[in-house]
Protein backbone atom coordinates (compact mmCIF):
# COMPACT_ATOMS: atom_id res chain seq x y z
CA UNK A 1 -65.64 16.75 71.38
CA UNK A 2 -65.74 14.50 74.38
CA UNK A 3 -64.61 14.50 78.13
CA UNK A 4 -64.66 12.38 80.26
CA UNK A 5 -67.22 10.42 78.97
CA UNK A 6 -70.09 12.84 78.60
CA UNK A 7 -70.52 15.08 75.23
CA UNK A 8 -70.08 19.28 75.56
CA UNK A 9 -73.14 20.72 76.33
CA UNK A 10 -74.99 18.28 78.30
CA UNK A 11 -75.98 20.17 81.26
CA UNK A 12 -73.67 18.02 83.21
CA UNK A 13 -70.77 19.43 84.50
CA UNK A 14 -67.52 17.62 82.93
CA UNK A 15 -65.44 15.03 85.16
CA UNK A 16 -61.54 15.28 84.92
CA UNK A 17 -59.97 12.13 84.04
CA UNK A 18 -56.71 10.61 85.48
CA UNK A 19 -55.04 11.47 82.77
CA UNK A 20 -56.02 14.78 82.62
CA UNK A 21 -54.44 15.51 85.97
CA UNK A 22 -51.05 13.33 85.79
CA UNK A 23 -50.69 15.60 82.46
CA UNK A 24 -51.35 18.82 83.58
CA UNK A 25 -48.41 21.56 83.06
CA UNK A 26 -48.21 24.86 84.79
CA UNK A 27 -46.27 27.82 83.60
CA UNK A 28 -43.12 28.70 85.54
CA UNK A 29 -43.44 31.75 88.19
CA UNK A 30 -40.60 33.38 89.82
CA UNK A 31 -41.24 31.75 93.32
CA UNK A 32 -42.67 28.41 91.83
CA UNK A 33 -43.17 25.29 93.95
CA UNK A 34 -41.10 21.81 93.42
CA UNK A 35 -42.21 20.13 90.52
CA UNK A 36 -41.23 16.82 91.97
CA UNK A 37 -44.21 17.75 94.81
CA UNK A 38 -46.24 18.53 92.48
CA UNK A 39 -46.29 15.66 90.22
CA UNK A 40 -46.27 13.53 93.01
CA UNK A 41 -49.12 15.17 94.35
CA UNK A 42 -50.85 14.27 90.62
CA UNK A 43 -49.98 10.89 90.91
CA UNK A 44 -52.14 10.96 94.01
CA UNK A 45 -54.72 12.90 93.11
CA UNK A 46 -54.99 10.99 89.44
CA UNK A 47 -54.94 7.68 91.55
CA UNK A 48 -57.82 8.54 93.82
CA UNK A 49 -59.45 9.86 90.76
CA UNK A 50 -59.43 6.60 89.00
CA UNK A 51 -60.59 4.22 91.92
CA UNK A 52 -63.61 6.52 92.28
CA UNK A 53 -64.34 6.27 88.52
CA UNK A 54 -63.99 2.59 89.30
CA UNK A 55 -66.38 2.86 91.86
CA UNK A 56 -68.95 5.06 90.13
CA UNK A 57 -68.82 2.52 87.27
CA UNK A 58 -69.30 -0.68 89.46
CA UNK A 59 -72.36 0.99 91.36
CA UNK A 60 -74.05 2.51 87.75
CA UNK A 61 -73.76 -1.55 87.09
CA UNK A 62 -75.41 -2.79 90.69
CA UNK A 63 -78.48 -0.23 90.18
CA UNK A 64 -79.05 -1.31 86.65
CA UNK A 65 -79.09 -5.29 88.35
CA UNK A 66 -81.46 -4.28 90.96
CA UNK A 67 -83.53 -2.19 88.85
CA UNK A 68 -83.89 -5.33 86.27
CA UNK A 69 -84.44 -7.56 89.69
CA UNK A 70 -87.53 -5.03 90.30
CA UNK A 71 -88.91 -5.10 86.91
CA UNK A 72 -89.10 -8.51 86.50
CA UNK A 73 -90.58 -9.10 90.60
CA UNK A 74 -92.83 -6.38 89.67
CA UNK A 75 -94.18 -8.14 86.57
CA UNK A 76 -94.18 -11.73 88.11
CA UNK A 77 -96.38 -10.04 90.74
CA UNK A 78 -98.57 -8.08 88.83
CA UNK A 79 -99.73 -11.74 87.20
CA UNK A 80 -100.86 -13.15 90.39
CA UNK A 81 -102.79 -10.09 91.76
CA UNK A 82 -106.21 -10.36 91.17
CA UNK A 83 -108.32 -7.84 89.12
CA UNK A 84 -109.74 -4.79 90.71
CA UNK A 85 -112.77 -4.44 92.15
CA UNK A 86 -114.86 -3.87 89.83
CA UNK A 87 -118.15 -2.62 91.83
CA UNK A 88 -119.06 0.80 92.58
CA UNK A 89 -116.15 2.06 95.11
């Protein structure tokens, strides 16, 4: 039911995974290419694939620090501001 991560029918389009692309088979054609090129070509592809992931992950993690960092500067703020003005403007 899921792939990559993210449940069908979310709006969001679905990410391959690395193992998704090292696994992928292709049917045999009459002039096919070299399989050896091709898998090799996976490997890269799968490899690239995964450090991105990586990367996506690490930054989802860094804007959920600063976000936090934010919240709580906003709220330690908010305490020291005085009250509006309360007269007629």
């Amino acid at each position: 039911m899921y792939r990559g991560g993210q449940p069908y029918g979310t709006g969001r389009p679905t990410r391959l995974t690395p193992h998704e692309v090292r696994n992928r088979t292709f049917a045999p054609r009459r002039r096919g290419v070299d399989p050896d090129q091709v898998r090799e070509f996976q490997a890269t592809v799968a490899d690239e694939l995964a450090d991105l992931h990586r990367q996506v992950h690490k930054l989802a993690q860094e804007n959920e620090r600063l976000k936090r960092a934010l919240r709580d500067w906003q709220s330690m703020h908010a305490r020291h501001c005085r009250p509006p003005n309360q007269g007629r403007w």
